[in-house]
C-alpha atoms as a PDB file:
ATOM      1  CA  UNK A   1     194.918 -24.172  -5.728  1.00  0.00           C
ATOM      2  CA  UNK A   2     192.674 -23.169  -2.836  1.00  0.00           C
ATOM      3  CA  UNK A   3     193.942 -23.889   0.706  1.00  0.00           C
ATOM      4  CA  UNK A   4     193.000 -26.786   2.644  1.00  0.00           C
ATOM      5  CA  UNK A   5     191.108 -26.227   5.659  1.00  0.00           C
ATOM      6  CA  UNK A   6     192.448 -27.062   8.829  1.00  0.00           C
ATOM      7  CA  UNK A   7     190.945 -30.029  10.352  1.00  0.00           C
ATOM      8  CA  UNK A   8     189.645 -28.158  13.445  1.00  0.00           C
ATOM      9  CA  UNK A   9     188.132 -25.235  10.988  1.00  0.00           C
ATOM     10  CA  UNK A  10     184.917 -25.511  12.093  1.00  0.00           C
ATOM     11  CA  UNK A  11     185.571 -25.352  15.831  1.00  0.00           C
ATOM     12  CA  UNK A  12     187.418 -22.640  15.279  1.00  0.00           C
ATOM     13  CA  UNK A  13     184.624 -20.620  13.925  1.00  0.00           C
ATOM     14  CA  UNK A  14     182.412 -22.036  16.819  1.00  0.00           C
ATOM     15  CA  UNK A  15     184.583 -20.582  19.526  1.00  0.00           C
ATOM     16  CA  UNK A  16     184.728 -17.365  17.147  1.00  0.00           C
ATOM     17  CA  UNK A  17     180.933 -17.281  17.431  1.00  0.00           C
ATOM     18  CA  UNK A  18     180.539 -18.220  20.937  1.00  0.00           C
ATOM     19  CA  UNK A  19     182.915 -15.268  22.420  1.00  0.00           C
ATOM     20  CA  UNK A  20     181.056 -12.688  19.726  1.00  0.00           C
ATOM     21  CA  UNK A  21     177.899 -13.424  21.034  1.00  0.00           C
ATOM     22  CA  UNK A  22     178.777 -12.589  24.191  1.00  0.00           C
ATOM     23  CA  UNK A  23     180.711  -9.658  23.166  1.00  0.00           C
ATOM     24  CA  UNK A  24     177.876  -8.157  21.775  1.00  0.00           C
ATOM     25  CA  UNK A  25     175.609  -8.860  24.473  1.00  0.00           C
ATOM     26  CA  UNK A  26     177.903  -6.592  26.857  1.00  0.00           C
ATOM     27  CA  UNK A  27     178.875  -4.130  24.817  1.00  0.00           C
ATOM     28  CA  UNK A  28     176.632  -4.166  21.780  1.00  0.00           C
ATOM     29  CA  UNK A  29     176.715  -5.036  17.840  1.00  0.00           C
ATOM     30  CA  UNK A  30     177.545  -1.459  16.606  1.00  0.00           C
ATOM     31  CA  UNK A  31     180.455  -0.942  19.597  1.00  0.00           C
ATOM     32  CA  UNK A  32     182.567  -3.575  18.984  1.00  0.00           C
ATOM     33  CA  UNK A  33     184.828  -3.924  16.693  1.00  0.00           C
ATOM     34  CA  UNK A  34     186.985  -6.784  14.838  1.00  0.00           C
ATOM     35  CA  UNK A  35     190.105  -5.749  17.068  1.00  0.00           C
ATOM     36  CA  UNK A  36     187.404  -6.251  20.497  1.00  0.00           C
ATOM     37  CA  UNK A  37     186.414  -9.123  18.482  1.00  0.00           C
ATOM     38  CA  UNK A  38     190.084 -10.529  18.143  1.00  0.00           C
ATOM     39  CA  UNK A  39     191.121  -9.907  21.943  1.00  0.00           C
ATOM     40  CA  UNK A  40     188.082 -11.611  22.995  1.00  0.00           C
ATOM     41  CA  UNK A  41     189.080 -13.937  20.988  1.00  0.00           C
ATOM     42  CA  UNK A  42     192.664 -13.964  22.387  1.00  0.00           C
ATOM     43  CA  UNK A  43     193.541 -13.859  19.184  1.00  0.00           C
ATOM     44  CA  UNK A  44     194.782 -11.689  16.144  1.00  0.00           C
ATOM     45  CA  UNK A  45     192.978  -9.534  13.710  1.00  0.00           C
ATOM     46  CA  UNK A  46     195.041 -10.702  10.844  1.00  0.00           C
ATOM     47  CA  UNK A  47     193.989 -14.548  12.432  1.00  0.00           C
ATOM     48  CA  UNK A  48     189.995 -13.356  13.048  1.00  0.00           C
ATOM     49  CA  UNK A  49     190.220 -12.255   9.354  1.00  0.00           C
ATOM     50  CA  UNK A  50     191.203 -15.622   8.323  1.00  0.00           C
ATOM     51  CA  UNK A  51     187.515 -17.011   9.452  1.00  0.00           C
ATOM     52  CA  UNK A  52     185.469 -13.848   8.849  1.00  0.00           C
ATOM     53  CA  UNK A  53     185.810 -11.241   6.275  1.00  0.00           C
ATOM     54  CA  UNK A  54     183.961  -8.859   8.618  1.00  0.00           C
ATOM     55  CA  UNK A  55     181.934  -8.112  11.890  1.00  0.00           C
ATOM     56  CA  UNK A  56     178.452  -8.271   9.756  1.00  0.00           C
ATOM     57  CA  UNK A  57     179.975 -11.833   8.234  1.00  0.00           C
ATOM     58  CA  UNK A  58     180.375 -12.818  11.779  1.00  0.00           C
ATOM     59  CA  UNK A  59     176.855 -11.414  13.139  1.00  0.00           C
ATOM     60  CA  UNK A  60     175.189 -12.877  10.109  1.00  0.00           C
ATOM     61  CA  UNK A  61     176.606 -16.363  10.605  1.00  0.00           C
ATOM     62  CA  UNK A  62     175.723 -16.306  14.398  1.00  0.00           C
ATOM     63  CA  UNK A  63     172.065 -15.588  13.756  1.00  0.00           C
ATOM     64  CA  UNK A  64     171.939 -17.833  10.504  1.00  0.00           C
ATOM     65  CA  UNK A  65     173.219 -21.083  12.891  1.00  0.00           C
ATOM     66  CA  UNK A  66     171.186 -19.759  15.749  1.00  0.00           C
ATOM     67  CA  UNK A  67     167.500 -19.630  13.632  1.00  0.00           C
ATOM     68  CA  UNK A  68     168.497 -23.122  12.043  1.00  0.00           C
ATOM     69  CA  UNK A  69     169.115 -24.402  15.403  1.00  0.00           C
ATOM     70  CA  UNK A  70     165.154 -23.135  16.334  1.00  0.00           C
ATOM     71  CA  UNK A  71     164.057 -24.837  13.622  1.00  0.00           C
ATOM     72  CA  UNK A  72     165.981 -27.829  14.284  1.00  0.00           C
ATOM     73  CA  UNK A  73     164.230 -28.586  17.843  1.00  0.00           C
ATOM     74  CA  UNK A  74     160.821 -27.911  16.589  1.00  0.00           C
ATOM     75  CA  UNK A  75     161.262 -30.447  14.595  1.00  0.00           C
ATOM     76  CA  UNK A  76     163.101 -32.858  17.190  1.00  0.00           C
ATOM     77  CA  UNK A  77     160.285 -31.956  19.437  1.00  0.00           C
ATOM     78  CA  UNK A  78     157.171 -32.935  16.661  1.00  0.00           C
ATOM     79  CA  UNK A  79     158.940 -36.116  15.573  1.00  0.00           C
ATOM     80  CA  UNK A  80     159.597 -37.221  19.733  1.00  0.00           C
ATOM     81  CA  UNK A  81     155.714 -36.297  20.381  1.00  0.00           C
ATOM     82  CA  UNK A  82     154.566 -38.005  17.471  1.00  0.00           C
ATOM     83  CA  UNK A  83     156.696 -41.366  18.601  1.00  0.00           C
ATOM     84  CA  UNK A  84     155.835 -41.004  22.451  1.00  0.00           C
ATOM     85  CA  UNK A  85     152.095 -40.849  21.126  1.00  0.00           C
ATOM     86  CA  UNK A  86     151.607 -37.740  23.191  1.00  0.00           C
ATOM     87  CA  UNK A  87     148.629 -35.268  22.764  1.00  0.00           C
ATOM     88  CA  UNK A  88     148.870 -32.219  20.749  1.00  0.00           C
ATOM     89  CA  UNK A  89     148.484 -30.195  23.929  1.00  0.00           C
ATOM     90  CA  UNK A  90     151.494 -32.248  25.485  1.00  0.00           C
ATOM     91  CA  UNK A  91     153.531 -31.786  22.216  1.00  0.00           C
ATOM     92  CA  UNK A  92     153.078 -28.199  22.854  1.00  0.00           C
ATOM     93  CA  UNK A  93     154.219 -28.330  26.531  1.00  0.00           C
ATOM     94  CA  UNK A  94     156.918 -29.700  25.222  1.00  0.00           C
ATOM     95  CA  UNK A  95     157.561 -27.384  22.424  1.00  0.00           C
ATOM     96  CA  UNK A  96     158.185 -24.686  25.363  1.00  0.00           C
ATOM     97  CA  UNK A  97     160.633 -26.312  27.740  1.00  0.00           C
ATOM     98  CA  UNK A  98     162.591 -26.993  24.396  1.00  0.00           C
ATOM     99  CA  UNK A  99     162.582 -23.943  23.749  1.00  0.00           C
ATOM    100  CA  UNK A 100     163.310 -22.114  27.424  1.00  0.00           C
ATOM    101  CA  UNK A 101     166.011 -24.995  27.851  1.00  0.00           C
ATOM    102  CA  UNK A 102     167.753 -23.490  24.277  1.00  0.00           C
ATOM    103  CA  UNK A 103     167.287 -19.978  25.745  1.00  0.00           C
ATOM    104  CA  UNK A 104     169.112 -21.072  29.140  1.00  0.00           C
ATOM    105  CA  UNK A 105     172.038 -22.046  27.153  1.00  0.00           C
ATOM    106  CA  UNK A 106     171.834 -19.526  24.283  1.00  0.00           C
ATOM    107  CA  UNK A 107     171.744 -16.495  26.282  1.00  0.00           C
ATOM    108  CA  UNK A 108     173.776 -14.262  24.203  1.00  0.00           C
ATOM    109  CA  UNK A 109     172.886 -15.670  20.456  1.00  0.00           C
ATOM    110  CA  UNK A 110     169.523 -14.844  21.892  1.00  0.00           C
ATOM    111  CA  UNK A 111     170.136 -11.643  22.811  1.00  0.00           C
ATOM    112  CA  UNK A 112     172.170 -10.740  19.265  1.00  0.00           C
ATOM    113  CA  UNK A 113     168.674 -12.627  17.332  1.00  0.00           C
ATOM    114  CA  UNK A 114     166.358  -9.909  18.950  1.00  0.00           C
ATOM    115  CA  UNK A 115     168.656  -6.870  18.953  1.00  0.00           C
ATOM    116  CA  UNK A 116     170.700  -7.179  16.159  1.00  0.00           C
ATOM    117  CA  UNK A 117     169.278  -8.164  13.153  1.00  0.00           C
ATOM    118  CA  UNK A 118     168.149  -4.604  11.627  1.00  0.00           C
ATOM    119  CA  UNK A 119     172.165  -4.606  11.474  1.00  0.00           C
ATOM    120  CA  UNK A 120     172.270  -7.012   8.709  1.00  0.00           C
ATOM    121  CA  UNK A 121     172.430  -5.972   5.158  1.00  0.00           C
ATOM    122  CA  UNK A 122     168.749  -6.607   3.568  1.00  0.00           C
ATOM    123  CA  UNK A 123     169.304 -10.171   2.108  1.00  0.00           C
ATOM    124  CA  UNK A 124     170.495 -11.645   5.062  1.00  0.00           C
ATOM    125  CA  UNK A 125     168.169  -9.956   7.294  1.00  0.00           C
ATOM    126  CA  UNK A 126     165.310 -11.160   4.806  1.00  0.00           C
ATOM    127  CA  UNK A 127     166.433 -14.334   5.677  1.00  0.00           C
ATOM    128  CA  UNK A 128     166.904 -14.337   9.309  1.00  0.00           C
ATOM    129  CA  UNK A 129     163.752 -12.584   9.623  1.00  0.00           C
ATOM    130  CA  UNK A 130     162.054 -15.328   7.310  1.00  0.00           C
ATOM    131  CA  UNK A 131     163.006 -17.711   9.649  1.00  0.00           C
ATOM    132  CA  UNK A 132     161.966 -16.236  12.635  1.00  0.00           C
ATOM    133  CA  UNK A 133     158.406 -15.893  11.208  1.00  0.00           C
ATOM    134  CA  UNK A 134     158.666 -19.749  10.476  1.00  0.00           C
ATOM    135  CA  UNK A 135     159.304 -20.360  14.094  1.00  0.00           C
ATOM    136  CA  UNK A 136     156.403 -17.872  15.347  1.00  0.00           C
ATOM    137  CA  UNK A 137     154.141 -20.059  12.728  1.00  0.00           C
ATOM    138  CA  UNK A 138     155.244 -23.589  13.813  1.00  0.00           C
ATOM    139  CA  UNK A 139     154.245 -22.592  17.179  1.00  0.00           C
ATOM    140  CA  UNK A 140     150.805 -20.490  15.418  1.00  0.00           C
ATOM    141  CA  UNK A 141     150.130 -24.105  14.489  1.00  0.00           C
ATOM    142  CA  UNK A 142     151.303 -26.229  17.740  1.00  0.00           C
ATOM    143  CA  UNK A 143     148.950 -24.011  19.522  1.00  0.00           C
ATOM    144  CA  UNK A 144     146.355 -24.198  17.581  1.00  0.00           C
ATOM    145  CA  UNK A 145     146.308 -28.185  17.404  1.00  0.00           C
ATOM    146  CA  UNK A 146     146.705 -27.946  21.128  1.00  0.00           C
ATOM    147  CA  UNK A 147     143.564 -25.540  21.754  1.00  0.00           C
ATOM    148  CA  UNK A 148     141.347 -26.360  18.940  1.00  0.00           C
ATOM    149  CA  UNK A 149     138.273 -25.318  21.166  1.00  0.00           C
ATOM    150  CA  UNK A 150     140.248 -21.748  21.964  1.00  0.00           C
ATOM    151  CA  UNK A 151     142.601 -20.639  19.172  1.00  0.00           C
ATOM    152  CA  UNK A 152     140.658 -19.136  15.972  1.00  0.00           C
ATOM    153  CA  UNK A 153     142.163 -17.132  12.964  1.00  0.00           C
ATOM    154  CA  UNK A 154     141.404 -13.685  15.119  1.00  0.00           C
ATOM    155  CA  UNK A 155     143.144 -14.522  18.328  1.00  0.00           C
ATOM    156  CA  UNK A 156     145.855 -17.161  16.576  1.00  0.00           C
ATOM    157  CA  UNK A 157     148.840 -14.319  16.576  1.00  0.00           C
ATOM    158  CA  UNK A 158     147.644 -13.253  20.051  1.00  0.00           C
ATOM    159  CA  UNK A 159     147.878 -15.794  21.761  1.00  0.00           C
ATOM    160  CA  UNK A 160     151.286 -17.297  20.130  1.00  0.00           C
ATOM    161  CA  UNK A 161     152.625 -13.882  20.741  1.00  0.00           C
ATOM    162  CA  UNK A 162     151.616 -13.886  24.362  1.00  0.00           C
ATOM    163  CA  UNK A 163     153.667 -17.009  25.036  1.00  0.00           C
ATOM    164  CA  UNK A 164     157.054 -15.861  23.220  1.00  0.00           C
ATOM    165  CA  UNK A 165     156.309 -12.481  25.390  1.00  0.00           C
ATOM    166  CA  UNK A 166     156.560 -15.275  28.502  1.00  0.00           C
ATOM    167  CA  UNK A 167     159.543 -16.697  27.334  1.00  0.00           C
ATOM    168  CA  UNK A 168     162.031 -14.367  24.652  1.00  0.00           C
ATOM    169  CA  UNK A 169     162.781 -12.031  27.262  1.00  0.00           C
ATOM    170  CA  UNK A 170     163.845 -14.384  30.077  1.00  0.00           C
ATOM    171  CA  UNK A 171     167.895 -13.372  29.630  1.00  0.00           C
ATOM    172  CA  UNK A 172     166.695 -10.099  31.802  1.00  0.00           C
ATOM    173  CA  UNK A 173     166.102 -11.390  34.665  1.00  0.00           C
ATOM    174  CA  UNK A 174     165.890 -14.856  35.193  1.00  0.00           C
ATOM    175  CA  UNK A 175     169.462 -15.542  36.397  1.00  0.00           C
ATOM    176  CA  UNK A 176     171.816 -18.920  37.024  1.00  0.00           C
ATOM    177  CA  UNK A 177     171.334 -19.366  41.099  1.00  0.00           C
ATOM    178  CA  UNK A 178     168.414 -17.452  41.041  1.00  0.00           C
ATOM    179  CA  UNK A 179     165.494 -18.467  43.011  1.00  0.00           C
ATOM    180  CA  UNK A 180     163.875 -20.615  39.752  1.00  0.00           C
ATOM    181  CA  UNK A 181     165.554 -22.316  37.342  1.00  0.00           C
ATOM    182  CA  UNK A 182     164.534 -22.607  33.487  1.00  0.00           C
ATOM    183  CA  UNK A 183     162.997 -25.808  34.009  1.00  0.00           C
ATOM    184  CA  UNK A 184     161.186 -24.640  36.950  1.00  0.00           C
ATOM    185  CA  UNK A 185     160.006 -21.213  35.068  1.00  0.00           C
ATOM    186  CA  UNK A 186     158.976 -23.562  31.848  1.00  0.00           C
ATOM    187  CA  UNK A 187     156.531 -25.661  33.871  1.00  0.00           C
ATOM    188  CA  UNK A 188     155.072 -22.427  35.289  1.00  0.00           C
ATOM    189  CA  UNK A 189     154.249 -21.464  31.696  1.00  0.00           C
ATOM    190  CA  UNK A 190     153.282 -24.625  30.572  1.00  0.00           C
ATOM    191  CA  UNK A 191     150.845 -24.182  33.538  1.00  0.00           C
ATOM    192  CA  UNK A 192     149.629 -20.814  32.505  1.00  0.00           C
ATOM    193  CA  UNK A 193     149.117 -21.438  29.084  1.00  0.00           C
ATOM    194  CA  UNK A 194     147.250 -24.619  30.137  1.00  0.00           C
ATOM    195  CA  UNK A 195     144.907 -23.504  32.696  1.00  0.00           C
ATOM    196  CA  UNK A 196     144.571 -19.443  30.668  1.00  0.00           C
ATOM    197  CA  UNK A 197     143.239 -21.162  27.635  1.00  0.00           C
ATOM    198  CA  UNK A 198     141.208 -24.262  29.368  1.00  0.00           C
ATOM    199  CA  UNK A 199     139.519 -21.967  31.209  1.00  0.00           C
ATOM    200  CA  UNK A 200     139.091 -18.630  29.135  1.00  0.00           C
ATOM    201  CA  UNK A 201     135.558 -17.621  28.303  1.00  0.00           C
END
């Protein structure tokens, strides 16, 4: 008869997650281990193992939940556009402070999704890595709709690459108290992107 999960299972696994993430971040994916992972946990390994079979189990289900949760907000953000009525280049505005205000709060499953993944074993890095090219290609599109005038097949991957290089890298050096906030840097790119590809030759 299998065991019953207990009813706080899930936030269990959450916390698990959570403290991994950040362990990684500071130390790095191939430097910790399950017993780093346990105290950080401030809890056993014998207890850690009854979650996760392994560190790569853990890593794999932190970037699985963290690429799902991408996916999730672009499509929050393209069903809220499409019920506000706003304009494709509004809906993309929007598509970016989404996605910086996810990256304020995400800092170290962020850090894990761009450093860590060549750690997985090839199916589940398939799949990560799938997923990431679904979120570069939902905002291919956004842009796209948003710049019909500027955004052809040649530039397409330039240009959507140019904003992530704005915004994936923010965890080095935009900092909590810092002179600008997320919200504050996400209008400044919103602003960029505007006026760069209103007014590019």
């Amino acid at each position: 008869m299998a065991r019953t999960r207990a009813p706080d299972h899930e936030t269990q696994r959450d916390q698990i997650l959570e403290l991994a993430a950040a362990k990684f971040a500071q130390t790095s994916y191939p430097s910790t281990s399950m017993s780093d992972l346990a105290a950080a946990s401030g809890t056993s390994k014998a207890r850690l193992y009854h979650y996760y079979e392994s560190k790569e189990a853990i890593l794999f289900d932190l970037l699985d939940r963290y690429t799902k949760r991408l996916m999730l907000i672009i499509a929050e953000v393209e069903g809220a556009s499409q019920r506000r009525g706003l304009s494709e280049r509004d809906a993309f505005a929007e598509l970016i402070r989404a996605f910086l205000a996810e990256y304020e709060n995400s800092h170290s499953r962020h850090v894990a999704l761009l450093n860590d993944v060549k750690y997985l074993v090839d199916a589940q890095r398939e799949t990560i890595l799938n997923r990431q090219r679904d979120v570069v290609a939902a905002f291919a599109r956004q842009l796209a709709r948003a710049y019909p005038e500027r955004v052809t097949r040649d530039n397409q991957t330039a240009l959507t690459m140019m904003v992530f290089g704005m915004i994936n890298w923010t965890f080095t050096w935009l900092k909590p108290g810092g002179k600008m906030n997320y919200r504050e840097f996400a209008e400044q790119v919103v602003a960029m992107v505007d006026h760069g590809l209103q007014n590019a030759a």
